[in-house]
PDB file of N, CA and C in Angstrom:
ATOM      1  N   UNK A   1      14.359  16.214 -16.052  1.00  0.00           N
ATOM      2  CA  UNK A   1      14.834  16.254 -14.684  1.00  0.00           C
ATOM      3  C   UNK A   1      14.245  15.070 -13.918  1.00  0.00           C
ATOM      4  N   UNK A   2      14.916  14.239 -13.155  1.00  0.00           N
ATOM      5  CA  UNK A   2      14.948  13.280 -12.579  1.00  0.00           C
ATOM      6  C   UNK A   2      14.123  13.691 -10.989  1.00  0.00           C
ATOM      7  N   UNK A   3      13.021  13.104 -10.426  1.00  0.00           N
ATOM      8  CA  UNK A   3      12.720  13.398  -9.173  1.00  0.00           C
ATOM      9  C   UNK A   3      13.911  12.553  -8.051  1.00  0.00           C
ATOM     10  N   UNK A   4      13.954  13.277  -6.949  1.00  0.00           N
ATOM     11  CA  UNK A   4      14.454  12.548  -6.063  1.00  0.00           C
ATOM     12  C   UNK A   4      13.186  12.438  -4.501  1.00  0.00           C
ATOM     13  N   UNK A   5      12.987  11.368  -4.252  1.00  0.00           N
ATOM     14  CA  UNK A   5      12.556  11.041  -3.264  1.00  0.00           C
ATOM     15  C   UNK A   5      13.190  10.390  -2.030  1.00  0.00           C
ATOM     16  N   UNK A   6      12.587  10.420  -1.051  1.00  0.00           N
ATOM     17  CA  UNK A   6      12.856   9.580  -0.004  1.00  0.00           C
ATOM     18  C   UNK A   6      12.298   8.464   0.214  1.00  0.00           C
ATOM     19  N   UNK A   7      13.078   7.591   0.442  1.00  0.00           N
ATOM     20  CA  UNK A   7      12.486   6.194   0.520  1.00  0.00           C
ATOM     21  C   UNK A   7      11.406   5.809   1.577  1.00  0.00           C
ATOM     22  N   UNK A   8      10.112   5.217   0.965  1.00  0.00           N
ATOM     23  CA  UNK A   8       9.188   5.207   2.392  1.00  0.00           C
ATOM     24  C   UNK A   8       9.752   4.553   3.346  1.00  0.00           C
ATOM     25  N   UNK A   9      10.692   3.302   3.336  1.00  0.00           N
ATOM     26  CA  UNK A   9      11.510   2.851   4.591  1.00  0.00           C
ATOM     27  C   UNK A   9      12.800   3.347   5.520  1.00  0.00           C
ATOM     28  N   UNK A  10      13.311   3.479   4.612  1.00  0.00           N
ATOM     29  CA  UNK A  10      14.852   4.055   5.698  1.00  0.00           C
ATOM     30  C   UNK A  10      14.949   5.196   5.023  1.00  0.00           C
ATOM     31  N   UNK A  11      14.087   5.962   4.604  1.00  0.00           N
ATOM     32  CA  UNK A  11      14.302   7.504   4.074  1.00  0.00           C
ATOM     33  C   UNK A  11      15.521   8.241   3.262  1.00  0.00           C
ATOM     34  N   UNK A  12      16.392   7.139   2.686  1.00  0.00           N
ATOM     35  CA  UNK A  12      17.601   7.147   1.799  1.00  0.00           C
ATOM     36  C   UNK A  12      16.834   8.419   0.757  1.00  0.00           C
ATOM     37  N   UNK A  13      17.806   8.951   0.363  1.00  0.00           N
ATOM     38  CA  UNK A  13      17.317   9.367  -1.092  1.00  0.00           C
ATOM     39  C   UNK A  13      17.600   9.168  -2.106  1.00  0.00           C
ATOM     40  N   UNK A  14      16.406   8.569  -2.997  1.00  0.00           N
ATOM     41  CA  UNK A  14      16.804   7.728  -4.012  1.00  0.00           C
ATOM     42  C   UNK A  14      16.297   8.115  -5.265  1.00  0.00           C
ATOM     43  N   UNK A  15      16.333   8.024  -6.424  1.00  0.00           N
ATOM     44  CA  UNK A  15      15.787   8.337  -7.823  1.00  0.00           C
ATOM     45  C   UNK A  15      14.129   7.885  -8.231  1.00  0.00           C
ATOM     46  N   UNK A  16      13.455   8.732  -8.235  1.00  0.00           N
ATOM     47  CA  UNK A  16      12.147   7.760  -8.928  1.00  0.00           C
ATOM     48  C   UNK A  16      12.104   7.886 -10.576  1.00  0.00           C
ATOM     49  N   UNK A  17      12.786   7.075 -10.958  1.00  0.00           N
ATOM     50  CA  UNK A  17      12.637   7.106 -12.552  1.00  0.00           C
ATOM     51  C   UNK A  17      12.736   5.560 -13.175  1.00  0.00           C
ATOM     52  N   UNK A  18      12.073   5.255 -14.398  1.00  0.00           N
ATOM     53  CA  UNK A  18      12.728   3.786 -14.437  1.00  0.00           C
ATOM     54  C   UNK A  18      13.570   3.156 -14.378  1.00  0.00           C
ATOM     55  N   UNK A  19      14.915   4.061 -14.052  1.00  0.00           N
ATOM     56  CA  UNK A  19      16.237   3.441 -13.841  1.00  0.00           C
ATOM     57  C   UNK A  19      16.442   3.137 -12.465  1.00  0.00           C
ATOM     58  N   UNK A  20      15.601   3.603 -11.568  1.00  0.00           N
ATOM     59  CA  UNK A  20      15.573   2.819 -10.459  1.00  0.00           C
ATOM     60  C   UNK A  20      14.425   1.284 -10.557  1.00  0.00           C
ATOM     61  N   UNK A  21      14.818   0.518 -10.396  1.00  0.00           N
ATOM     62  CA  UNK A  21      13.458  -0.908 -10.693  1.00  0.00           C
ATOM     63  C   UNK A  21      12.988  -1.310  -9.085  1.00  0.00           C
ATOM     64  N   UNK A  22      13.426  -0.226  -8.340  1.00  0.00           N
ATOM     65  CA  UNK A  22      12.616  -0.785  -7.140  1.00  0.00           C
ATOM     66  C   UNK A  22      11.698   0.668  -6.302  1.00  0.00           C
ATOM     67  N   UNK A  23      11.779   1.390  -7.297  1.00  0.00           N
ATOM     68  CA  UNK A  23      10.942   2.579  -6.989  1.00  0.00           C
ATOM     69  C   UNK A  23       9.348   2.370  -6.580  1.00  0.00           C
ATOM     70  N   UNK A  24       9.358   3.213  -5.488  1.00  0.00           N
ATOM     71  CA  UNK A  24       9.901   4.840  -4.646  1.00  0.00           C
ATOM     72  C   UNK A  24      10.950   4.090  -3.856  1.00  0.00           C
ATOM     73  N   UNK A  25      11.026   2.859  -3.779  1.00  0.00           N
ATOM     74  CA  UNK A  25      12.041   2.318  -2.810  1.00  0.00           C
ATOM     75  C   UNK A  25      14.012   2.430  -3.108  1.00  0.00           C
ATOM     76  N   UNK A  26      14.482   2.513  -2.046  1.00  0.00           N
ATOM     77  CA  UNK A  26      15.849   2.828  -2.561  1.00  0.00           C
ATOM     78  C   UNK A  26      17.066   1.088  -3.331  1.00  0.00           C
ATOM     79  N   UNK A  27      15.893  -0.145  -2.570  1.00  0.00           N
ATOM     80  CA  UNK A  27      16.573  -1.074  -3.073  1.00  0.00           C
ATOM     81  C   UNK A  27      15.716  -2.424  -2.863  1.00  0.00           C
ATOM     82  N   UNK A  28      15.923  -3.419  -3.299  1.00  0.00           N
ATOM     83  CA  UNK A  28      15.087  -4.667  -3.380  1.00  0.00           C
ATOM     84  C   UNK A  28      14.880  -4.894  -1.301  1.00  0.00           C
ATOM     85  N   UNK A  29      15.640  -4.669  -0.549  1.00  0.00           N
ATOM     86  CA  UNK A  29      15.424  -5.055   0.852  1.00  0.00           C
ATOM     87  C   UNK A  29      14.418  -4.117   1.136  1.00  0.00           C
ATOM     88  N   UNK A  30      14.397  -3.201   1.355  1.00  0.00           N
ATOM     89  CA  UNK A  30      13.412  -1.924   1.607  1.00  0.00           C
ATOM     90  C   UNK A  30      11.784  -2.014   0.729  1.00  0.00           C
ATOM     91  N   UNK A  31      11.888  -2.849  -0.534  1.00  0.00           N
ATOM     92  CA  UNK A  31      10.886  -2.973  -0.947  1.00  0.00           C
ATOM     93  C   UNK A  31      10.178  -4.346  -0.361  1.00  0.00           C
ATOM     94  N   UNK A  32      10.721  -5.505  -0.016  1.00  0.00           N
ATOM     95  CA  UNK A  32      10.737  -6.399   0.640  1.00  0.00           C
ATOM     96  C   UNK A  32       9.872  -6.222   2.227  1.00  0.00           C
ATOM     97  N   UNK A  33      10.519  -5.444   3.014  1.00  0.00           N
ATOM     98  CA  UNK A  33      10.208  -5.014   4.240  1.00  0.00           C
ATOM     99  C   UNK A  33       9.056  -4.383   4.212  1.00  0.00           C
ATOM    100  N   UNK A  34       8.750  -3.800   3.402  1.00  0.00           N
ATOM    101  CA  UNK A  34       7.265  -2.962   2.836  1.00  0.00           C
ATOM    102  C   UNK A  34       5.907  -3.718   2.821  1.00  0.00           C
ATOM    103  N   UNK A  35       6.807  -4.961   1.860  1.00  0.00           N
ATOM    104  CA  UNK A  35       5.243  -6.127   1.451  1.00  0.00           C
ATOM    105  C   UNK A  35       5.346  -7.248   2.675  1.00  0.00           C
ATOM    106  N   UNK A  36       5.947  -7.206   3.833  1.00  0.00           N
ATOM    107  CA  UNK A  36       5.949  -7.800   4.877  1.00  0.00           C
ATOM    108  C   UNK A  36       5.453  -7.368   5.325  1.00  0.00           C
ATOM    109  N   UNK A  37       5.431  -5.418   5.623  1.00  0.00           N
ATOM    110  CA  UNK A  37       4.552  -4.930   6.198  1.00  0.00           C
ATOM    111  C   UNK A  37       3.245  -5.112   6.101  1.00  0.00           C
ATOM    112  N   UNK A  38       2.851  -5.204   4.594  1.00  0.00           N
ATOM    113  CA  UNK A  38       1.365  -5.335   4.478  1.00  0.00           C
ATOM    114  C   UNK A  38       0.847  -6.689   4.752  1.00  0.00           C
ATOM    115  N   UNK A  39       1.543  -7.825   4.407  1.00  0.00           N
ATOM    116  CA  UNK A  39       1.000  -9.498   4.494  1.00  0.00           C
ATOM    117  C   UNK A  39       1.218 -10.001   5.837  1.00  0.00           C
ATOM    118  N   UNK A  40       1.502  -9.108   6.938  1.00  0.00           N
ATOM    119  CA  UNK A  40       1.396  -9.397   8.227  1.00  0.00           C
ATOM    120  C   UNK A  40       0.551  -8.597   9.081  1.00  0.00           C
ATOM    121  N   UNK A  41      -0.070  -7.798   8.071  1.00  0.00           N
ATOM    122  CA  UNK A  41      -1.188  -6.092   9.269  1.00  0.00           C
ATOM    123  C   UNK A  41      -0.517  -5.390   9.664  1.00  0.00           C
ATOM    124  N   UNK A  42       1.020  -5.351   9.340  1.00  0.00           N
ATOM    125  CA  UNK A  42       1.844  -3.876   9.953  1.00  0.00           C
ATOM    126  C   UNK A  42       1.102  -2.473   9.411  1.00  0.00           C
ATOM    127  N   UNK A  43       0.372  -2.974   8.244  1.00  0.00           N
ATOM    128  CA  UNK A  43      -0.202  -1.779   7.914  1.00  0.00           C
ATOM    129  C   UNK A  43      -2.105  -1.998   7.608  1.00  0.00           C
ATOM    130  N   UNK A  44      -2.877  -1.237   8.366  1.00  0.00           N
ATOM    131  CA  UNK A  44      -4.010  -1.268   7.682  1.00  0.00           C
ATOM    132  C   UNK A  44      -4.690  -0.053   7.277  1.00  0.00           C
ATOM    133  N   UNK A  45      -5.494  -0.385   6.441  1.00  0.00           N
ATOM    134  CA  UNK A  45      -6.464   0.786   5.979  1.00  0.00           C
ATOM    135  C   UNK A  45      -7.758   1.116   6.938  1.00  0.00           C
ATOM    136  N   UNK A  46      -7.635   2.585   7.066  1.00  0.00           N
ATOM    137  CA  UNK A  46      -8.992   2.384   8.402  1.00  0.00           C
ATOM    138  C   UNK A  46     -10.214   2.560   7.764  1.00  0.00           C
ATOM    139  N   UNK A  47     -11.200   2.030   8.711  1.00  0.00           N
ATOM    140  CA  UNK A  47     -12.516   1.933   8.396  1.00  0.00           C
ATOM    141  C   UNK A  47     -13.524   0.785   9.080  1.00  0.00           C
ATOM    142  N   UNK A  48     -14.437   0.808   8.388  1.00  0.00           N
ATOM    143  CA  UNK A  48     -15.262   0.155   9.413  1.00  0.00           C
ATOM    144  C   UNK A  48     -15.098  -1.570   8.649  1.00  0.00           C
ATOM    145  N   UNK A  49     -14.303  -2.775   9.359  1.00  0.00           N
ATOM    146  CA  UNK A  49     -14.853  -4.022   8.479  1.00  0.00           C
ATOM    147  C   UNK A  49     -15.826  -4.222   7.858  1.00  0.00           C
ATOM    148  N   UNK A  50     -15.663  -5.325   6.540  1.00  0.00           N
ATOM    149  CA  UNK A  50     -16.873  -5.499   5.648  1.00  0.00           C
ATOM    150  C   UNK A  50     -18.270  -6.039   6.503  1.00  0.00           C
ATOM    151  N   UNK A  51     -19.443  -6.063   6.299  1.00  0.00           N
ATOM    152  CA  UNK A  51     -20.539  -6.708   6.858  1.00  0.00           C
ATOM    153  C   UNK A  51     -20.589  -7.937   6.021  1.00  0.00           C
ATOM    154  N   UNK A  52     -20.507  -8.939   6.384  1.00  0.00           N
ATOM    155  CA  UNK A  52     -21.011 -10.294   5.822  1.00  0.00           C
ATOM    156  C   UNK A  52     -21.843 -10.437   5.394  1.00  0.00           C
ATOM    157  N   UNK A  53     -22.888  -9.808   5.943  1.00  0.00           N
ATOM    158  CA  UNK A  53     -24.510  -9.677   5.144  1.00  0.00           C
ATOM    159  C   UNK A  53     -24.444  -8.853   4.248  1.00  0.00           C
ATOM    160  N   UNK A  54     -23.413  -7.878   3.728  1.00  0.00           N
ATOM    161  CA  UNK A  54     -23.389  -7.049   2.654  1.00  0.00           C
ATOM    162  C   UNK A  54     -23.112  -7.659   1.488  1.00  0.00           C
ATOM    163  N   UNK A  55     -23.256  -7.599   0.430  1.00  0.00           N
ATOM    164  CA  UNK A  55     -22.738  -8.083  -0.861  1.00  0.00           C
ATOM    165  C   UNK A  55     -21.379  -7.199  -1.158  1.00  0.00           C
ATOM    166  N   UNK A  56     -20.452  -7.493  -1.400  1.00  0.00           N
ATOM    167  CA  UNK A  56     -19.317  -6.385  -2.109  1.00  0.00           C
ATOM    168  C   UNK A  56     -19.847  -5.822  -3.174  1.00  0.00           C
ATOM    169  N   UNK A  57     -20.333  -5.977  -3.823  1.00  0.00           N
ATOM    170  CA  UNK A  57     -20.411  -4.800  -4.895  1.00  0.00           C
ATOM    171  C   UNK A  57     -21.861  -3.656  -4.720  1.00  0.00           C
ATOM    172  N   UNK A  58     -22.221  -3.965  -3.632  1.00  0.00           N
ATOM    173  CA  UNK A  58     -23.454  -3.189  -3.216  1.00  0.00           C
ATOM    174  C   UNK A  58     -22.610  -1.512  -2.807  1.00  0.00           C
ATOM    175  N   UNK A  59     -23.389  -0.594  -3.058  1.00  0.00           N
ATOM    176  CA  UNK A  59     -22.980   0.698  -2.918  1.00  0.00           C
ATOM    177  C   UNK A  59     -22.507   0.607  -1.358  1.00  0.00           C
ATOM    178  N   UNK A  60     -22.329   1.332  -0.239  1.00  0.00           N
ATOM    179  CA  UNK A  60     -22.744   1.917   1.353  1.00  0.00           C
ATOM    180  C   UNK A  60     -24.061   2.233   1.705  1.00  0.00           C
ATOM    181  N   UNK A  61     -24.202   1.645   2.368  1.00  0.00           N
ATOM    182  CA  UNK A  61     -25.832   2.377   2.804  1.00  0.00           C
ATOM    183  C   UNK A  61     -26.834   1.561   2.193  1.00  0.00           C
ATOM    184  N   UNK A  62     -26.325   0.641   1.343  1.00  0.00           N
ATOM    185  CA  UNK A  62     -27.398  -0.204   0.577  1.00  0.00           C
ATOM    186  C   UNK A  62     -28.054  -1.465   1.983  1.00  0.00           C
ATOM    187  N   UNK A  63     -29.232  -1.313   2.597  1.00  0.00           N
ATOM    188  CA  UNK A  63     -29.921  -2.379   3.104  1.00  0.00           C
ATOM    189  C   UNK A  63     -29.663  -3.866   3.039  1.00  0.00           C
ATOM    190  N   UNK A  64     -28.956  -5.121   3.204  1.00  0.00           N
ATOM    191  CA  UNK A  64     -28.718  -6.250   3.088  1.00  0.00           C
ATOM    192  C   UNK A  64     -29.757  -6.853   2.595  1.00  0.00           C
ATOM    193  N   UNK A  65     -29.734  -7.794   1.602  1.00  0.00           N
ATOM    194  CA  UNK A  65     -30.565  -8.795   1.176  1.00  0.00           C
ATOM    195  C   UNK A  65     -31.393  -9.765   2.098  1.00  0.00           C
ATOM    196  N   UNK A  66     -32.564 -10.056   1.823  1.00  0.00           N
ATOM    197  CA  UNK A  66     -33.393 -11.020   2.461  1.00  0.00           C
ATOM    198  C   UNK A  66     -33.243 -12.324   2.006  1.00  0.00           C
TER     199      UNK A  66
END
């Protein structure tokens, strides 16, 4: 059995299976409009920005280097 979803953009309902190639999306424009969303800040993840004095791979809560 085939799922049907709604498209995260224009809420079409569309197939999520590999016979769709632009899934969860209903078509190459809608998937398009998506990654515009993200490479312009239409969308962010919340939280607190990185600290510069932090290292990235340091846990949270880890003290900054001297």
């Amino acid at each position: 059995m085939t799922a049907i979803v709604d498209c995260p953009v224009c809420s079409r309902k569309t197939e999520f299976s590999p016979a769709n190639r632009w899934r969860p999306f209903c078509s190459e424009r809608c998937k398009l409009i998506d990654l515009g969303q993200w490479a312009t800040g239409g969308y962010v993840i919340p939280g607190d920005p990185p600290d510069p004095e932090q290292p990235s791979d340091a846990p949270p809560g880890t003290p900054p280097r001297s």
